[in-house]
PDB file of N, CA and C in Angstrom:
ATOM      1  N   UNK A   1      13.951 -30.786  13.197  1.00  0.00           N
ATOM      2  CA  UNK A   1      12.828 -30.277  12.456  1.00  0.00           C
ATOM      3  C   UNK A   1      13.221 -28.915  11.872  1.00  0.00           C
ATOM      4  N   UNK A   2      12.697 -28.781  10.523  1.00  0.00           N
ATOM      5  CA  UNK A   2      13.057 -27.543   9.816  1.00  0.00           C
ATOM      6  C   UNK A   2      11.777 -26.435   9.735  1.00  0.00           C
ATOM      7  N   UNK A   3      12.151 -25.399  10.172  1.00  0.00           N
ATOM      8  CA  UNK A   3      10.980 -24.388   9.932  1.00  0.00           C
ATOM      9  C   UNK A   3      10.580 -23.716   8.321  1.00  0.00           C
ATOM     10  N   UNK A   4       9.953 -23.691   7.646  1.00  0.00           N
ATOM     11  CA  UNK A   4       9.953 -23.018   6.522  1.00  0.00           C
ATOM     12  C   UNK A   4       9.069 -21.622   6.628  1.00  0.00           C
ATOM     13  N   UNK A   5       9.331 -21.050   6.188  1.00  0.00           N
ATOM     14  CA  UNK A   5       8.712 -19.395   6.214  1.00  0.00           C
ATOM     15  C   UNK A   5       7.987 -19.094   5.228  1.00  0.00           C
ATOM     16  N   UNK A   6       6.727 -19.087   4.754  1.00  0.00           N
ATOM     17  CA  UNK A   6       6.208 -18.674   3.591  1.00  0.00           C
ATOM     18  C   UNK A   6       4.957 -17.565   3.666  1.00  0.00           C
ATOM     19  N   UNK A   7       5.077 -16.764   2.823  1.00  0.00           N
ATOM     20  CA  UNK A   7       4.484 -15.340   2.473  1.00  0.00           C
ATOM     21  C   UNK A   7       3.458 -15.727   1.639  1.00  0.00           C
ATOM     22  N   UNK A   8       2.548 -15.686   2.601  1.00  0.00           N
ATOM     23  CA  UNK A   8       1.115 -15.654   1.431  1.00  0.00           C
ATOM     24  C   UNK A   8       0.507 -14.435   0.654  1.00  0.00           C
ATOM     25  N   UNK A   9      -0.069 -14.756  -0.313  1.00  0.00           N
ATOM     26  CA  UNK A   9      -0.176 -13.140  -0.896  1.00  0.00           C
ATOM     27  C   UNK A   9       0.368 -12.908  -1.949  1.00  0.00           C
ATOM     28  N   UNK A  10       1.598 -13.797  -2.493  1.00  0.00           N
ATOM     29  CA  UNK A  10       2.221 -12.785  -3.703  1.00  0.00           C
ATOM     30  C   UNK A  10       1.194 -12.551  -4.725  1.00  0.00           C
ATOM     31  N   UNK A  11       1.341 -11.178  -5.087  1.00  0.00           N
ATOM     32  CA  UNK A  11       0.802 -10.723  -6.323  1.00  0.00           C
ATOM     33  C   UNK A  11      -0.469  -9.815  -6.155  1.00  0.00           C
ATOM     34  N   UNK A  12      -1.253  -9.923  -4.687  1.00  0.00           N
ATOM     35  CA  UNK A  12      -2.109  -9.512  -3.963  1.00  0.00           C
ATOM     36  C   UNK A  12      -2.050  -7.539  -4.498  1.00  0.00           C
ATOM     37  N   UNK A  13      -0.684  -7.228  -4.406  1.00  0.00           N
ATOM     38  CA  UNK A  13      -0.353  -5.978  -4.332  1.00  0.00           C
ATOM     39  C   UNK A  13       0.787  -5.533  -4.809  1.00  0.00           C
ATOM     40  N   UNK A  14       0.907  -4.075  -5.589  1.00  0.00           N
ATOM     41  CA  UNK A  14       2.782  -4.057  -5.762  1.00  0.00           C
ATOM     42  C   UNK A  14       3.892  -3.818  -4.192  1.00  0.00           C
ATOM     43  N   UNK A  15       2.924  -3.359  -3.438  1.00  0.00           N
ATOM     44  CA  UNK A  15       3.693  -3.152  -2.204  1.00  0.00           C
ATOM     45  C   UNK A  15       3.545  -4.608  -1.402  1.00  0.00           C
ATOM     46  N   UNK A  16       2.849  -5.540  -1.388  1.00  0.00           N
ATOM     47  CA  UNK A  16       2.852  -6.731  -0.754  1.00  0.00           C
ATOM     48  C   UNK A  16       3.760  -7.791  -1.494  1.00  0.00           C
ATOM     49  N   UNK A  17       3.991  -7.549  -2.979  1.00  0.00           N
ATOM     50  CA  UNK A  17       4.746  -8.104  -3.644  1.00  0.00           C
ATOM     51  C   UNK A  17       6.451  -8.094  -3.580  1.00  0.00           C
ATOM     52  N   UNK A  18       6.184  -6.252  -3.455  1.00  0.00           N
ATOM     53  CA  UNK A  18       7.730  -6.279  -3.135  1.00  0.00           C
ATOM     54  C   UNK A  18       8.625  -6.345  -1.812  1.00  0.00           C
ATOM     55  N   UNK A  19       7.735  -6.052  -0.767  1.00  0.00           N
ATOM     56  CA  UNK A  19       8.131  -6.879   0.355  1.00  0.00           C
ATOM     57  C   UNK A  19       7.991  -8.040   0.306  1.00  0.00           C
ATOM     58  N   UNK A  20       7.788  -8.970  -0.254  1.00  0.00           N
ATOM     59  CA  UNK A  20       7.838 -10.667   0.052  1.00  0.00           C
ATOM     60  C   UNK A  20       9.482 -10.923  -1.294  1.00  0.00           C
ATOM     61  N   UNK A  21       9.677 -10.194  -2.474  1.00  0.00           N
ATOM     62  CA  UNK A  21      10.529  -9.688  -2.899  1.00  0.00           C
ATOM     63  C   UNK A  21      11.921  -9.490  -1.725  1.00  0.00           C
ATOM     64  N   UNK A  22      11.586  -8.491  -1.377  1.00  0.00           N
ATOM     65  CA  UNK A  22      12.999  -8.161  -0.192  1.00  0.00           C
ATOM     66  C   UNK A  22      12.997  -9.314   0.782  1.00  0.00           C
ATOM     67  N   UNK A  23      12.162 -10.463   0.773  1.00  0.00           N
ATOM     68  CA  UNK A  23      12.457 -10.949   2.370  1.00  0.00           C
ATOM     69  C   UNK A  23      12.904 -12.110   1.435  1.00  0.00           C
ATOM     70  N   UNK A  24      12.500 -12.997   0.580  1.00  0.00           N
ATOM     71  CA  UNK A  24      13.106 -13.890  -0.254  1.00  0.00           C
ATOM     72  C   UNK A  24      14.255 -13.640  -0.417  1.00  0.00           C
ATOM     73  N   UNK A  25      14.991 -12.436  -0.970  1.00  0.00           N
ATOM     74  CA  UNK A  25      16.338 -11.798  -1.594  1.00  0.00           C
ATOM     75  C   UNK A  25      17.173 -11.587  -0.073  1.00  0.00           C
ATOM     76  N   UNK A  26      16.726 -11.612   0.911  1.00  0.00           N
ATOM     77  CA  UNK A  26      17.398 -11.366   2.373  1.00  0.00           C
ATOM     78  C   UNK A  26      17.333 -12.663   2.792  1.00  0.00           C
ATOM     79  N   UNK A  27      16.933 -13.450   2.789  1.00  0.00           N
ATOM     80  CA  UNK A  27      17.037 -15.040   3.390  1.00  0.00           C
ATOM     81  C   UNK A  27      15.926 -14.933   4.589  1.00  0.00           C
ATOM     82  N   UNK A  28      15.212 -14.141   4.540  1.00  0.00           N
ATOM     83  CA  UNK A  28      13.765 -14.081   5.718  1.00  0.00           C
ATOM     84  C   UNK A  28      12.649 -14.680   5.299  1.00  0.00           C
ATOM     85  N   UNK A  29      12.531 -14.901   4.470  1.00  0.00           N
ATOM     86  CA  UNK A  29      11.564 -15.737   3.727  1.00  0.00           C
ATOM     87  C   UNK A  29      12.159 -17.175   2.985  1.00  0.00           C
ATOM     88  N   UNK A  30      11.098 -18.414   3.178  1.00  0.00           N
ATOM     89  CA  UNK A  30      12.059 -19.338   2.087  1.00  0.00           C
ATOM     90  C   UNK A  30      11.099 -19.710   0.778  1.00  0.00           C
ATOM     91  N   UNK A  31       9.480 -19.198   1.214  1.00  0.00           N
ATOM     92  CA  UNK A  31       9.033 -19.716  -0.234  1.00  0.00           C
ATOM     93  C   UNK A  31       7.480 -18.299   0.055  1.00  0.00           C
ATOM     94  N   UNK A  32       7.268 -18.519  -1.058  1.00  0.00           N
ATOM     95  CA  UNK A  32       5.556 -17.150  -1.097  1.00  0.00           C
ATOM     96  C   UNK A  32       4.757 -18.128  -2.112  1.00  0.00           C
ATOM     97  N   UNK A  33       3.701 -18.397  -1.756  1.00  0.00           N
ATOM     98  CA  UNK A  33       1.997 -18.425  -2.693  1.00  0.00           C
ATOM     99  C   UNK A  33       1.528 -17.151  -3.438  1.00  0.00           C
ATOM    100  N   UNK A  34       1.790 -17.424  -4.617  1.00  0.00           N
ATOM    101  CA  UNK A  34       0.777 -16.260  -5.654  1.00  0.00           C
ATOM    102  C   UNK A  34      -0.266 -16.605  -5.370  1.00  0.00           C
ATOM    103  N   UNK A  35      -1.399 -15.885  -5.263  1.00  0.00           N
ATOM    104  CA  UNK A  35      -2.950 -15.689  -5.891  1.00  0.00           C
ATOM    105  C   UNK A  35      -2.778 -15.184  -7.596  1.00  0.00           C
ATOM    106  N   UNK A  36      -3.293 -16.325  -8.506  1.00  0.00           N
ATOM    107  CA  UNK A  36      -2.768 -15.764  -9.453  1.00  0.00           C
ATOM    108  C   UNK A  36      -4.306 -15.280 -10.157  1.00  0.00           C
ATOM    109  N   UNK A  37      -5.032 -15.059  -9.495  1.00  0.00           N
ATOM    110  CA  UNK A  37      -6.480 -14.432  -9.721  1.00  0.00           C
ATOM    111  C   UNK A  37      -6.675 -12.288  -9.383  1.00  0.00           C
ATOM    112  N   UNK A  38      -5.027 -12.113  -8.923  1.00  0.00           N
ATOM    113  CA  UNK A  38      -5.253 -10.820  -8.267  1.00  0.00           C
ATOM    114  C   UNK A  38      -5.194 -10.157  -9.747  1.00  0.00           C
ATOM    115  N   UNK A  39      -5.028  -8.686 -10.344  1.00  0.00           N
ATOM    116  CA  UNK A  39      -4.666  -7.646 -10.977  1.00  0.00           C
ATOM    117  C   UNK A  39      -3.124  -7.594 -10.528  1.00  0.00           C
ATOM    118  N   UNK A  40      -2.684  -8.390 -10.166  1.00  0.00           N
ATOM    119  CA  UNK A  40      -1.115  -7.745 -10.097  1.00  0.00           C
ATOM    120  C   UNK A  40       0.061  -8.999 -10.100  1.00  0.00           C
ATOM    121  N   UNK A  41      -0.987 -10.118 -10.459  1.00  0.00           N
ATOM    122  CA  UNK A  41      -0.221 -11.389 -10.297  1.00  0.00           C
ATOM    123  C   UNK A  41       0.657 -11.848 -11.215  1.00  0.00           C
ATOM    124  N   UNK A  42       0.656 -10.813 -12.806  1.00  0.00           N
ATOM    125  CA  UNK A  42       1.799 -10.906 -13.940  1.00  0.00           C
ATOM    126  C   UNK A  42       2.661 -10.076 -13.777  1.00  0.00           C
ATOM    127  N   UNK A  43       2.426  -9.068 -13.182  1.00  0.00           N
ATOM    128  CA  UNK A  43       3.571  -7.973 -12.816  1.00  0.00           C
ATOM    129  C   UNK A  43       4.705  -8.485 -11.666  1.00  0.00           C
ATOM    130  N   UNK A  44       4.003  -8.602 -10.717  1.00  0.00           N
ATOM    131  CA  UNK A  44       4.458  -9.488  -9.248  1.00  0.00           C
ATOM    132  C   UNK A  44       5.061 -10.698 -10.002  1.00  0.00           C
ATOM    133  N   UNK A  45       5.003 -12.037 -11.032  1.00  0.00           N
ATOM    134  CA  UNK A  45       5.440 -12.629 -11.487  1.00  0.00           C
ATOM    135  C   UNK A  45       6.794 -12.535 -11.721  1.00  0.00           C
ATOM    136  N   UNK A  46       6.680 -11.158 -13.032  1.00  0.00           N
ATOM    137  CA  UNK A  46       7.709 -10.639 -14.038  1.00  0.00           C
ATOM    138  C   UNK A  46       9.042 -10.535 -12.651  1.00  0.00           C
ATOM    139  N   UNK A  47       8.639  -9.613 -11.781  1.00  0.00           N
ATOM    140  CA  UNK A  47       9.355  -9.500 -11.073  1.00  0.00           C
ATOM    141  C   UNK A  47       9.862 -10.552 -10.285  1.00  0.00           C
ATOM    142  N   UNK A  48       9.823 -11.339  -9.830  1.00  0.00           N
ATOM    143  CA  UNK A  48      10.272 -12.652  -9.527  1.00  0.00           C
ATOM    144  C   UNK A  48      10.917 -13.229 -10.458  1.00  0.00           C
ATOM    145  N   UNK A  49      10.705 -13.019 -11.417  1.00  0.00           N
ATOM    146  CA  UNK A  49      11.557 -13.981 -12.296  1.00  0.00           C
ATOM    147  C   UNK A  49      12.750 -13.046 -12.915  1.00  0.00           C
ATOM    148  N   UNK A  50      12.463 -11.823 -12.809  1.00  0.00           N
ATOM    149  CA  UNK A  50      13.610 -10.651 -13.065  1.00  0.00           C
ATOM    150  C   UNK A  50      14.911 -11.033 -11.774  1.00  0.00           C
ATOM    151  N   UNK A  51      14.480 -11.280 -10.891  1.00  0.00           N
ATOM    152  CA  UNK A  51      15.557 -11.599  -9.671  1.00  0.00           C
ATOM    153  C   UNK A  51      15.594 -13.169  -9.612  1.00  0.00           C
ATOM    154  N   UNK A  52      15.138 -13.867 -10.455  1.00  0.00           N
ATOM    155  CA  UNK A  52      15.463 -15.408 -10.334  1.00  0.00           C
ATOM    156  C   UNK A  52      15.176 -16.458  -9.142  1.00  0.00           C
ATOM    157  N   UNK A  53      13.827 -15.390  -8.150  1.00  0.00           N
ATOM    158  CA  UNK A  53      13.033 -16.382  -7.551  1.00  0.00           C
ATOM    159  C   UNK A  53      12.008 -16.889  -7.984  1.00  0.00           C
ATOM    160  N   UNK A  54      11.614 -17.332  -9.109  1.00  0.00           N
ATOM    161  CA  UNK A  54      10.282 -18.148  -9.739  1.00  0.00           C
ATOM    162  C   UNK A  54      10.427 -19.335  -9.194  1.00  0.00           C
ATOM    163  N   UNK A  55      11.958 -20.145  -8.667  1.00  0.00           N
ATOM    164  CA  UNK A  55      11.606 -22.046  -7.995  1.00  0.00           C
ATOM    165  C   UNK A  55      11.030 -21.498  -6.684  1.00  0.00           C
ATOM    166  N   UNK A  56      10.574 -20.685  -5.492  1.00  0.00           N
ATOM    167  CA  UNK A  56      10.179 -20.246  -4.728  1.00  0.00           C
ATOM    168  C   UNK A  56       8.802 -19.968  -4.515  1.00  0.00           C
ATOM    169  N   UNK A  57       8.064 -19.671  -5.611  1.00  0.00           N
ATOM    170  CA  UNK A  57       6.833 -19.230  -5.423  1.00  0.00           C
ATOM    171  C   UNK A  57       5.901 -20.629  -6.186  1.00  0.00           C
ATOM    172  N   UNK A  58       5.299 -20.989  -5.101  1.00  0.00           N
ATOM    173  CA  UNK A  58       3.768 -21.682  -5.190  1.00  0.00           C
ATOM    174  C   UNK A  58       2.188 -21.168  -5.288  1.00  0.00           C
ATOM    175  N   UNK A  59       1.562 -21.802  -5.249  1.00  0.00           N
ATOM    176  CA  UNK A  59       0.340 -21.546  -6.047  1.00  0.00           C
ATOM    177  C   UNK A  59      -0.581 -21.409  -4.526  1.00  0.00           C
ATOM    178  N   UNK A  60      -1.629 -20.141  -4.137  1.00  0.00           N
ATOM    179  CA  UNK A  60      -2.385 -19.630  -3.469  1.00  0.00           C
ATOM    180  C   UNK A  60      -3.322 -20.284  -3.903  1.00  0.00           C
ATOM    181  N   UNK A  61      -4.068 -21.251  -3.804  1.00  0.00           N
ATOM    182  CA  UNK A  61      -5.734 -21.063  -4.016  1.00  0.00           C
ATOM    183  C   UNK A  61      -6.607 -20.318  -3.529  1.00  0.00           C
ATOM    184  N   UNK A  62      -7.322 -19.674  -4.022  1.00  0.00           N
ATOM    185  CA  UNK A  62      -8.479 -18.636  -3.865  1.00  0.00           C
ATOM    186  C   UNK A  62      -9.931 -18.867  -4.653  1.00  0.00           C
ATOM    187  N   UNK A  63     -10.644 -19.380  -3.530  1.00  0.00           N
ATOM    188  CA  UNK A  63     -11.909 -19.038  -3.727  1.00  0.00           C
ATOM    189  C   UNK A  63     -13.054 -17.972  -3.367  1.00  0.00           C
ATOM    190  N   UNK A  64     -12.219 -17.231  -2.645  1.00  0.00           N
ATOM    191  CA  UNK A  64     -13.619 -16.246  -2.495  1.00  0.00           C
ATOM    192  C   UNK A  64     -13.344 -14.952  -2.912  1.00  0.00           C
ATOM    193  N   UNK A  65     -12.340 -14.485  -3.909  1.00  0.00           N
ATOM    194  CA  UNK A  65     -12.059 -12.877  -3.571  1.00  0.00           C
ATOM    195  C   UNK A  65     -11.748 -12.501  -5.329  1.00  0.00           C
ATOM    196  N   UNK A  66     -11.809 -11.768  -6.022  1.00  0.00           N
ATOM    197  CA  UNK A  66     -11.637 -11.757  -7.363  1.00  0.00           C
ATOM    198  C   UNK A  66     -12.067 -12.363  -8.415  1.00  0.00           C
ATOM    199  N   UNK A  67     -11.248 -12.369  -9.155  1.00  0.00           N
ATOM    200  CA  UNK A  67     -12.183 -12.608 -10.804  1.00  0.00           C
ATOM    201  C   UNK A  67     -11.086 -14.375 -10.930  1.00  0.00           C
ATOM    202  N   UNK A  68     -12.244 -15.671 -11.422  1.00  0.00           N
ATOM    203  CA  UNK A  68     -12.111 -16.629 -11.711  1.00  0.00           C
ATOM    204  C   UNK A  68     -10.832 -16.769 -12.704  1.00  0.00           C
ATOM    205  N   UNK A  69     -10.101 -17.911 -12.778  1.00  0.00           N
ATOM    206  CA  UNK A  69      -9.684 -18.083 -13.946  1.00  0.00           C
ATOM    207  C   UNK A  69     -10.116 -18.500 -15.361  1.00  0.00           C
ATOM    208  N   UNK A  70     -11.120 -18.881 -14.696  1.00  0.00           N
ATOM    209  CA  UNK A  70     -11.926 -20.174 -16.400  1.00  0.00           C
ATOM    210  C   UNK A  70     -13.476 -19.221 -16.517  1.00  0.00           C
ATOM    211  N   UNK A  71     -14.005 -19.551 -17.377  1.00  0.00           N
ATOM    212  CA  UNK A  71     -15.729 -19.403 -18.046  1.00  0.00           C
ATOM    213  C   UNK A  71     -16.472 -20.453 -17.156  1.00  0.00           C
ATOM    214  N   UNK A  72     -16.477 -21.706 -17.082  1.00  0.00           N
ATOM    215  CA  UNK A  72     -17.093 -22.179 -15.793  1.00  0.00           C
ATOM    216  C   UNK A  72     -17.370 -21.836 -14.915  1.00  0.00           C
ATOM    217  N   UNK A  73     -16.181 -21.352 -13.593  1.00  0.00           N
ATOM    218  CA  UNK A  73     -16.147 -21.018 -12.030  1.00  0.00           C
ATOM    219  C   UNK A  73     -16.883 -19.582 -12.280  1.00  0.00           C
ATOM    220  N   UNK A  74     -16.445 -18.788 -13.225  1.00  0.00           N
ATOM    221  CA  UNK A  74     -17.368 -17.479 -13.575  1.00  0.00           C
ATOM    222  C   UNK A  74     -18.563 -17.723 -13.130  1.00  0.00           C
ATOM    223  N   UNK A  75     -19.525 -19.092 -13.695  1.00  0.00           N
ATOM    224  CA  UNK A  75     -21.073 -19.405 -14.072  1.00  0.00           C
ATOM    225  C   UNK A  75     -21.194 -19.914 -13.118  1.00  0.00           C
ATOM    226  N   UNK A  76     -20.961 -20.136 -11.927  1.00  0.00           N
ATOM    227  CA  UNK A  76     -20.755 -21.420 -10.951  1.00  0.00           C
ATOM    228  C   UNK A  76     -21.475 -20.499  -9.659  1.00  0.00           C
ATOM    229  N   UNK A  77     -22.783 -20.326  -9.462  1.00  0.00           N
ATOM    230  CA  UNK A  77     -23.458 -19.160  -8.699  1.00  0.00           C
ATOM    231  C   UNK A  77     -22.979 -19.322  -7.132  1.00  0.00           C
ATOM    232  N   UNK A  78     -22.579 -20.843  -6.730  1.00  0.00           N
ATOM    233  CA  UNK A  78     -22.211 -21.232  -5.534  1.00  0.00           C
ATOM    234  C   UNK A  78     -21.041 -20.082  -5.083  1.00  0.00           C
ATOM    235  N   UNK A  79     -20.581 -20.041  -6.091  1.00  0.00           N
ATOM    236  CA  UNK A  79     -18.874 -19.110  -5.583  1.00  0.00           C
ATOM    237  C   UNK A  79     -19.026 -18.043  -6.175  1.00  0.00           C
ATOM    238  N   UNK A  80     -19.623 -17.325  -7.214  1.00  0.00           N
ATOM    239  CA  UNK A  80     -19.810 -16.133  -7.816  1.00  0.00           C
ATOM    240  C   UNK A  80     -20.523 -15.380  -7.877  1.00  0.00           C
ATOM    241  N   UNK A  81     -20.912 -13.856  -8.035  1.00  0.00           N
ATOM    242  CA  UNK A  81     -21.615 -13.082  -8.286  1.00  0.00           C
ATOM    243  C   UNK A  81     -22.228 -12.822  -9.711  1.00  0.00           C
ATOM    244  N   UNK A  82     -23.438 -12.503  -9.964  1.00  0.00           N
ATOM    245  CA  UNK A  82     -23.458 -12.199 -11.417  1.00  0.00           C
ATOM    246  C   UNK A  82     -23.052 -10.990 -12.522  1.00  0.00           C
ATOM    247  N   UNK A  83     -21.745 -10.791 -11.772  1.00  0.00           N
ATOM    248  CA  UNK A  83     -20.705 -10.130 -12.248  1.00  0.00           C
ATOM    249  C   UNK A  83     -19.358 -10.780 -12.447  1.00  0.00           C
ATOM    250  N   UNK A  84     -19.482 -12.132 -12.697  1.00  0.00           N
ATOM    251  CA  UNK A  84     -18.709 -12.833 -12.374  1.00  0.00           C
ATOM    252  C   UNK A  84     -17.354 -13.020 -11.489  1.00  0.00           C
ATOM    253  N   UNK A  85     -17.676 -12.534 -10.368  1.00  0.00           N
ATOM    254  CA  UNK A  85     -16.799 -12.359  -9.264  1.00  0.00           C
ATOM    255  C   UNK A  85     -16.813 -12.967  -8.176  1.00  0.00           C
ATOM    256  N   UNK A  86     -15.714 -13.661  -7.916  1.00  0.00           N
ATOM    257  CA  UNK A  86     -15.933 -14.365  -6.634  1.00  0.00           C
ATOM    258  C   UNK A  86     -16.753 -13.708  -5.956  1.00  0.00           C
ATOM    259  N   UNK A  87     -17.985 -14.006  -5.012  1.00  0.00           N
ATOM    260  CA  UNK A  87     -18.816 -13.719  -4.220  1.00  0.00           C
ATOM    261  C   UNK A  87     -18.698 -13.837  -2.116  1.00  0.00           C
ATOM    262  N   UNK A  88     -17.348 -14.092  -2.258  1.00  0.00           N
ATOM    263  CA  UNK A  88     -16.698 -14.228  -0.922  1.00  0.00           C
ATOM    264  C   UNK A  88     -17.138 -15.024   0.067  1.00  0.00           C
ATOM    265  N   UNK A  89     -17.208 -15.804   0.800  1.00  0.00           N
ATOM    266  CA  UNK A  89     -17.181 -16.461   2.034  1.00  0.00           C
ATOM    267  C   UNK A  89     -18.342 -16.552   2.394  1.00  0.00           C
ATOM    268  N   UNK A  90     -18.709 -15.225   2.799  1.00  0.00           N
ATOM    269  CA  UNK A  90     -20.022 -14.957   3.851  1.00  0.00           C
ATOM    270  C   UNK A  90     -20.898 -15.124   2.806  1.00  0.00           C
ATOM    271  N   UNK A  91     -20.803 -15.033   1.453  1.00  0.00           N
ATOM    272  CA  UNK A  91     -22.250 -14.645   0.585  1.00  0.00           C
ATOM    273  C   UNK A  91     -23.504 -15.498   0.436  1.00  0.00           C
TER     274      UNK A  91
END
């Protein structure tokens, strides 16, 4: 049986980004999930693909924390605020 190591979070942060960065590039990590709903998830991207780990990173789903991708999930009161913001978990 093979263990795989994966970093949830990419893009969450520039400092959460670039540690999952150093552990990919060190062999401590073998794959990371973007949230690609954060403020930092094109930057955190760029950079991944500047060091040529983009086959590594998979897709985070997120429903409760930030701003939607589409005009729908925005309008969608179950999951959002009327600020169109995810409305989190407990709401």
């Amino acid at each position: 049986m093979k263990v795989l190591i994966n970093a949830d979070d990419f893009g969450i942060s520039p400092s959460v980004s670039s540690a999952i960065i150093y552990g990919l590039k060190n062999e401590l990590l073998d794959r990371t999930t973007m949230i690609v709903t954060s403020d930092y998830a094109v930057d955190s991207f760029k950079l991944a693909k500047k060091e040529n780990l983009t086959p590594y990173i998979g897709l985070h789903l997120n429903l409760d924390e930030g701003k939607p991708l589409t005009e729908n999930i925005k309008n969608f009161k179950e999951f959002c605020s009327s600020d169109g913001l995810f409305s989190g978990i407990n709401a």
